[in-house]
Protein backbone atom coordinates (compact mmCIF):
# COMPACT_ATOMS: atom_id res chain seq x y z
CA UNK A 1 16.50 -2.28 11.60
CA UNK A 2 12.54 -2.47 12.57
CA UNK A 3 12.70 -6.15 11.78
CA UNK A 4 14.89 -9.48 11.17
CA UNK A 5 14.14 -12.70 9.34
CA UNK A 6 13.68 -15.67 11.40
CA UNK A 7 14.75 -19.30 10.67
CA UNK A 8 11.26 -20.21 10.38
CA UNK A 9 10.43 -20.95 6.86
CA UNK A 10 8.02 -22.69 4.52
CA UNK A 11 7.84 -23.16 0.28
CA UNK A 12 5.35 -21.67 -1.01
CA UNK A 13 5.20 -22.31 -5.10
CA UNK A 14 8.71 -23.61 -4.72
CA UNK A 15 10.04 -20.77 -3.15
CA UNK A 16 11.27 -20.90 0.63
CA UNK A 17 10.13 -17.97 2.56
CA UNK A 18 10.87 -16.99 6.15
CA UNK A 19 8.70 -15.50 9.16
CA UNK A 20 9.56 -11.87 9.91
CA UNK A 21 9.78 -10.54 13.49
CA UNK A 22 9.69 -6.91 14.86
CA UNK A 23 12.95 -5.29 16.56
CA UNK A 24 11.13 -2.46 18.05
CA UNK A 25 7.70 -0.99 18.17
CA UNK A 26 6.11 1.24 15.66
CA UNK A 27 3.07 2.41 13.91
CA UNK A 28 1.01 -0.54 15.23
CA UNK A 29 3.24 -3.77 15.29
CA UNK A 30 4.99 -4.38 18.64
CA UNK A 31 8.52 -5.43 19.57
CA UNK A 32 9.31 -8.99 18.91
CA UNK A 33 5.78 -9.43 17.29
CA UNK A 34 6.00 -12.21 14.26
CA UNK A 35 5.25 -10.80 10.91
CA UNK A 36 4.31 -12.49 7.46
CA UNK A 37 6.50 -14.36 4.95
CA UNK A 38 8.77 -13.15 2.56
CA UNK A 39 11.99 -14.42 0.37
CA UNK A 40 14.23 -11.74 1.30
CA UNK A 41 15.17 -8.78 2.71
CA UNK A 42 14.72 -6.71 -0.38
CA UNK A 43 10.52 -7.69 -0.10
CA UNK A 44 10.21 -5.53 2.81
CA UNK A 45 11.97 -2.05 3.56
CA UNK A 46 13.54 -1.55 6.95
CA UNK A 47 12.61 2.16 6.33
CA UNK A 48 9.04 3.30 6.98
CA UNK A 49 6.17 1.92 8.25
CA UNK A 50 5.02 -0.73 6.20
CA UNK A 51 4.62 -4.33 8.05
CA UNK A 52 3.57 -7.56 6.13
CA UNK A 53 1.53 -9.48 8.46
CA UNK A 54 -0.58 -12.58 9.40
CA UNK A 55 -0.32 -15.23 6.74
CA UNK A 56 0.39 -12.75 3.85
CA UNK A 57 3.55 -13.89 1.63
CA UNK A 58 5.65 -11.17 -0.63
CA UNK A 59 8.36 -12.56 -2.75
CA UNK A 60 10.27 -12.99 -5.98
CA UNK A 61 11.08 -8.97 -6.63
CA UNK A 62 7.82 -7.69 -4.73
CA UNK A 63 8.58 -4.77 -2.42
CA UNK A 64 6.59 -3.06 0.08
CA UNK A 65 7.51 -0.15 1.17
CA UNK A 66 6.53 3.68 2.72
CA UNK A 67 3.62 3.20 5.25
CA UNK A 68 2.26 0.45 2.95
CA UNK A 69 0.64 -2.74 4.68
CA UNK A 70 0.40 -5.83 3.57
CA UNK A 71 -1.87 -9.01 5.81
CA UNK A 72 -4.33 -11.50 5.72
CA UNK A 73 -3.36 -14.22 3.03
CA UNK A 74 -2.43 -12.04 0.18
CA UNK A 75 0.02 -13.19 -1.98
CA UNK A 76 2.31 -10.35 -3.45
CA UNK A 77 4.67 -11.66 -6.32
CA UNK A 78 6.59 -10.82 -9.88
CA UNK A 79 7.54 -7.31 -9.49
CA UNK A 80 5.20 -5.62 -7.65
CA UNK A 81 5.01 -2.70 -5.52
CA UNK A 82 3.03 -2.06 -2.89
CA UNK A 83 3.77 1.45 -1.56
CA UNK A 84 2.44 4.62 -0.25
CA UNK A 85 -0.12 4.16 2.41
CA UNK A 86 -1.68 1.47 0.09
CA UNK A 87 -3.71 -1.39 2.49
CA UNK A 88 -3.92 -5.03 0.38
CA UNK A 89 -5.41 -7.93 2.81
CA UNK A 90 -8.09 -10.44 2.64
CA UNK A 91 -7.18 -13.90 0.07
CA UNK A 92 -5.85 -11.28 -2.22
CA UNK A 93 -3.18 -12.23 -5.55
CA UNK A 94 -0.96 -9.75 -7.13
CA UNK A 95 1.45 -10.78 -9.57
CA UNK A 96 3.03 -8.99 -12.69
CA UNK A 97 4.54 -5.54 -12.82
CA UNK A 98 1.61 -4.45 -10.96
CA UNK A 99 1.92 -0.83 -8.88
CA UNK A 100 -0.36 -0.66 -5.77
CA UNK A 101 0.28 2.68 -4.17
CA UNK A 102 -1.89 6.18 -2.82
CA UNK A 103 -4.49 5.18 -0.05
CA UNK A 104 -5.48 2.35 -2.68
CA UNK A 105 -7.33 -0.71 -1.03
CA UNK A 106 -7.34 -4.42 -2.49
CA UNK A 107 -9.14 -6.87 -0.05
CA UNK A 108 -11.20 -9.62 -0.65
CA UNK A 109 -10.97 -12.37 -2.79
CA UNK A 110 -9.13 -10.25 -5.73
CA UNK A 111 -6.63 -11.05 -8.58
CA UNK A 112 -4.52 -8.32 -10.14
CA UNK A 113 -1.94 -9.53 -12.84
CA UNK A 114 -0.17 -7.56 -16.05
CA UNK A 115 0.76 -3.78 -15.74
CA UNK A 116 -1.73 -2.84 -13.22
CA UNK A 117 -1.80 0.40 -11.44
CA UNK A 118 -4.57 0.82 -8.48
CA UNK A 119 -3.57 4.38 -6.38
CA UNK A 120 -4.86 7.27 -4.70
CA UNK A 121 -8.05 6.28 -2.63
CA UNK A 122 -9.61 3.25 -5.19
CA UNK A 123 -10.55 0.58 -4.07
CA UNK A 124 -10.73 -3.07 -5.51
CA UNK A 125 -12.86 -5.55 -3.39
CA UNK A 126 -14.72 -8.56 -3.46
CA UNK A 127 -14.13 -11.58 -6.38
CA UNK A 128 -12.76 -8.40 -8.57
CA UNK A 129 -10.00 -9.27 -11.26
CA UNK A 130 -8.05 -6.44 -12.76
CA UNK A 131 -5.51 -7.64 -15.72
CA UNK A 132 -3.62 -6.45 -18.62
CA UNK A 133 -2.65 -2.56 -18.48
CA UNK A 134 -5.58 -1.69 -16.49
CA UNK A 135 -5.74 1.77 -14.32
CA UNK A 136 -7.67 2.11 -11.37
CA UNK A 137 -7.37 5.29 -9.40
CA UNK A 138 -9.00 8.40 -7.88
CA UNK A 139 -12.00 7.76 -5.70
CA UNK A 140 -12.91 4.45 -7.84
């Protein structure tokens, strides 16, 4: 197990969610270093390298996963996946049945909703908002 929920929680749109800590070192994130928010374990796999960080919340059935990572105060909810070596940071929203995955960037101040897929080395920055069954990939 790379990490364990604490008993630290807060709500967050009426959902409790509890701090994450690390139970070893790896790819970056140190032993017993505290982690971001999420619902449950199934929001974050224990396999990989993927780490949810700093404020950044994932719940409902959001899952990161692979060497995906996840900071800032993004908010990752619905069912979406975050996987890959995929970065998302910054005051980012994703919500829907959205698929972040590749070496795909979101940062910024961005809002991705509906059946949204962002992969291989795109990039979606700034005050962008991506909705409906958008596709954003390659070197975008």
């Amino acid at each position: 197990m790379k990490y364990k929920i604490t008993e630290t929680s807060k709500i967050v749109k009426g959902v409790v969610l509890y701090q994450i800590i690390a139970n070893k070192n790896f790819e970056g994130v140190k032993e017993g270093e505290l982690g971001g928010w999420i619902q449950s374990e199934k929001n974050l796999s224990q396999e990989g390298t993927c780490w949810i960080s700093s404020h950044a919340c994932v719940y409902g059935n959001a899952q990161v996963r692979g060497k995906a990572q996840v900071y800032g105060r993004a908010q990752i909810f619905g069912r979406v996946h975050v996987c890959g070596s995929a970065q998302v940071y910054g005051k980012t929203w994703i919500y829907g049945e959205t698929l972040i995955y590749g070496k795909a960037h979101v940062s910024g101040s961005v809002w991705i909703s509906g059946e949204t897929h962002v992969s291989g080395n795109a990039w979606v920055y700034g005050k962008a908002h991506v909705s409906g069954k958008a596709w954003v990939f390659n070197n975008i």
